[in-house]
Protein backbone atom coordinates (compact mmCIF):
# COMPACT_ATOMS: atom_id res chain seq x y z
CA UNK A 1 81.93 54.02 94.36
CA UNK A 2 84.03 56.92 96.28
CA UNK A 3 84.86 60.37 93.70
CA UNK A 4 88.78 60.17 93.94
CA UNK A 5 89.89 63.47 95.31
CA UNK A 6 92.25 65.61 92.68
CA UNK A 7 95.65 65.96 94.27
CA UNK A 8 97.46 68.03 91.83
CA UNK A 9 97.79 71.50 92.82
CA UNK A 10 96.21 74.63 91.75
CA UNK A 11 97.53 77.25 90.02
CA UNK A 12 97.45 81.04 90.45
CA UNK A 13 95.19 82.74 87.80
CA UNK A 14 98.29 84.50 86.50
CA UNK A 15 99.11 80.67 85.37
CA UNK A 16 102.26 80.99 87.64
CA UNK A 17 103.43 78.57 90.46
CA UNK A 18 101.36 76.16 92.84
CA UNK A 19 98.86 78.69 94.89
CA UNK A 20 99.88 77.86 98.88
CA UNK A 21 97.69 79.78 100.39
CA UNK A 22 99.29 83.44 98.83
CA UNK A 23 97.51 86.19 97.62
CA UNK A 24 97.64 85.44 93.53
CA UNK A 25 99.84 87.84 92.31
CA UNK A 26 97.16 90.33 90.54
CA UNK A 27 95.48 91.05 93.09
CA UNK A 28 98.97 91.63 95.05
CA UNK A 29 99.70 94.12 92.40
CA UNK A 30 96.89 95.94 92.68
CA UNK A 31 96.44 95.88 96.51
CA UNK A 32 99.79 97.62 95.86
CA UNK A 33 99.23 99.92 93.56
CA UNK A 34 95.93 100.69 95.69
CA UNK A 35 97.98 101.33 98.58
CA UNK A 36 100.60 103.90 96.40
CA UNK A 37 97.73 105.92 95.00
CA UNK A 38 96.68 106.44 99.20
CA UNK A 39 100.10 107.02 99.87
CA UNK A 40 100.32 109.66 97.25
CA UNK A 41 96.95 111.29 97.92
CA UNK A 42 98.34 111.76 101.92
CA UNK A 43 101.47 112.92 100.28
CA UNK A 44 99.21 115.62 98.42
CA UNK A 45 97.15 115.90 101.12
CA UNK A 46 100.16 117.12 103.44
CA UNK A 47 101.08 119.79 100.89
CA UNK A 48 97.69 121.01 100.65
CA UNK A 49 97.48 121.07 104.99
CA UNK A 50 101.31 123.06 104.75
CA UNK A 51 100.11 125.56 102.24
CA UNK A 52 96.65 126.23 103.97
CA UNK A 53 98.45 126.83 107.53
CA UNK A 54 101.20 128.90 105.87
CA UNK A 55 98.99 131.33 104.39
CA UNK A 56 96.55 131.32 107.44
CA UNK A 57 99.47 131.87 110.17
CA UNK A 58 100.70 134.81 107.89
CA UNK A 59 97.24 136.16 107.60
CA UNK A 60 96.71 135.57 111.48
CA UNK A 61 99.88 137.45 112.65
CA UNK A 62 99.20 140.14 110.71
CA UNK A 63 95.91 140.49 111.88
CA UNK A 64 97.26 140.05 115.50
CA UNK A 65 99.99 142.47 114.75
CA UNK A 66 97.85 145.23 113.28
CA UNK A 67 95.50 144.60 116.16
CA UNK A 68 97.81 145.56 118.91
CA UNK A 69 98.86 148.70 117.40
CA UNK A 70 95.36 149.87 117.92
CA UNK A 71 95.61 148.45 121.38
CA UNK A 72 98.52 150.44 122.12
CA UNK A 73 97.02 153.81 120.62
CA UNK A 74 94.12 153.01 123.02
CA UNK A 75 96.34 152.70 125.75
CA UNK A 76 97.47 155.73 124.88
CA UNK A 77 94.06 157.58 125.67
CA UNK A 78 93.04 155.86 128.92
CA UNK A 79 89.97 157.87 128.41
CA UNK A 80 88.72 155.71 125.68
CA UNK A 81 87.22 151.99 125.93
CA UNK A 82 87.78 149.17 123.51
CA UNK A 83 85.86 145.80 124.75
CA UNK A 84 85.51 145.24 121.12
CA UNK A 85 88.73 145.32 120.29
CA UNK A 86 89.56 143.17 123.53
CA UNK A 87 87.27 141.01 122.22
CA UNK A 88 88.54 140.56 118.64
CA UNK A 89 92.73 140.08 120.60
CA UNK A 90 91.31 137.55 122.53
CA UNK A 91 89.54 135.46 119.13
CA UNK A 92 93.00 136.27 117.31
CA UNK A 93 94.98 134.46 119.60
CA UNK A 94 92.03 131.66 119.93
CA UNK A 95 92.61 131.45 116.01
CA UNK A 96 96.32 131.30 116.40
CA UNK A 97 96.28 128.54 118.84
CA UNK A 98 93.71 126.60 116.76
CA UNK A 99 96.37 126.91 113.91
CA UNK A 100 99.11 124.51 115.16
CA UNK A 101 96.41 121.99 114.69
CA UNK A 102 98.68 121.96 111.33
CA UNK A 103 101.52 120.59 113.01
CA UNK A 104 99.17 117.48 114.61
CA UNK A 105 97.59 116.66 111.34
CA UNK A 106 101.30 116.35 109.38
CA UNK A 107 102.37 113.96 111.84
CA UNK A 108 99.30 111.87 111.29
CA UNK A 109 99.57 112.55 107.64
CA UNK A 110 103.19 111.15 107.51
CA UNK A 111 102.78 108.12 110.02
CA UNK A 112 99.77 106.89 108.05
CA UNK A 113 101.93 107.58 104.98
CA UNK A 114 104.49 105.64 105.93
CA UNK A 115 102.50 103.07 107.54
CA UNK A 116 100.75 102.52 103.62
CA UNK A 117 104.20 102.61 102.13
CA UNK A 118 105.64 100.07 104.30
CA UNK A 119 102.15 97.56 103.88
CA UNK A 120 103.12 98.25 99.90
CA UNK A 121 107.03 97.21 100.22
CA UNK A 122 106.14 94.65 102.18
CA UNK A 123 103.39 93.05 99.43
CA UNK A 124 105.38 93.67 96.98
CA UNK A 125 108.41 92.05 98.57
CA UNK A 126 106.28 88.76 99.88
CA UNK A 127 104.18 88.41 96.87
CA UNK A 128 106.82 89.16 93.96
CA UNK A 129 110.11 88.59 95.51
CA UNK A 130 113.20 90.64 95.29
CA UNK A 131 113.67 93.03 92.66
CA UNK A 132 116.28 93.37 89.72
CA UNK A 133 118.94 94.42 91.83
CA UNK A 134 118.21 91.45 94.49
CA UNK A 135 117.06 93.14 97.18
CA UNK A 136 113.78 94.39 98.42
CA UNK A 137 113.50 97.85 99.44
CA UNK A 138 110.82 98.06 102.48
CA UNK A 139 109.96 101.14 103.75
CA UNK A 140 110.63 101.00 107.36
CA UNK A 141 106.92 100.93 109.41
CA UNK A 142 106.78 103.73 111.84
CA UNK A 143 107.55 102.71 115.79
CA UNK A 144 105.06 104.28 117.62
CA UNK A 145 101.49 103.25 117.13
CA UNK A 146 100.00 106.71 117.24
CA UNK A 147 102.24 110.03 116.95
CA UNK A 148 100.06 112.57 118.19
CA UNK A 149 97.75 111.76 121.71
CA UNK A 150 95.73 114.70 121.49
CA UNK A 151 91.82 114.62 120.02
CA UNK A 152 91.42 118.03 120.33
CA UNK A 153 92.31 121.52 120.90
CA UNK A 154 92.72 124.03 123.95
CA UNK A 155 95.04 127.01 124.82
CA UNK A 156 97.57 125.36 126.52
CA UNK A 157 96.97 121.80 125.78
CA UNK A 158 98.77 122.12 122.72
CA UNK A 159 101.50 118.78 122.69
CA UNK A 160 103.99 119.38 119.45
CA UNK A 161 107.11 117.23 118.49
């Protein structure tokens, strides 16, 4: 004797609709959620990135700045000889240049942000539908695959937006 097959549908575990395939709508909500609490952390993260550089840059140019006043006074007694402080102009601006590593890391911070926050409208707009207004708000996905090109850092090889 053949086992008659069960043709009535499934449910979702929510104890919603027929399940067609679709993520059941819990575990949309918290791939969701999941991808807000990244979103926010890159959010925080960017603050933390602008802060850090802010003070640094400040710090650096005043180091740079008090550094060629002594170069000048040097200057001013061609007698004297200051390799060291040379030395220490030359690792300023090295440390200066290595800064605007800030600028690279924001972009990357907001694409991937935005990137999250669009997978997150998007969820939320397939898996729950339109909200109480009737429209889904989706968080445009960025264009470019990759805003920044660069992997690393060298005076001169420096590529900002």
């Amino acid at each position: 004797m053949l086992a008659q097959e069960d043709s009535s549908p499934q449910t979702d575990p929510t104890g919603g609709s027929p399940m067609s395939g679709a993520m059941p709508l819990l575990a949309a909500a918290d791939l969701q959620d999941q991808l807000m609490v990244a979103s926010n952390d890159m959010d925080r993260l960017q603050r933390l990135l602008v802060d850090a550089c802010e003070t640094l840059m400040v710090s650096f140019y005043g180091a740079n700045s008090e550094l060629r006043t002594m170069l000048r006074r040097i200057a001013a007694h061609p007698e004297v000889e200051a390799p060291e402080l040379h030395a220490a102009m030359q690792h300023m601006a090295a440390a200066i240049t290595a800064m605007q590593f800030q600028d690279m890391a924001s972009q990357l911070v907001d694409h991937t942000t935005r990137r999250l926050r669009n997978c997150a409208d998007r969820l939320a707009a397939d898996t729950m539908g339109d909200d109480e207004d009737g429209v889904a708000v989706v968080e445009a996905a960025p264009l470019r695959p990759n805003p920044v090109t660069q992997d690393e850092m060298d005076a001169g090889s420096i590529d900002l937006f």
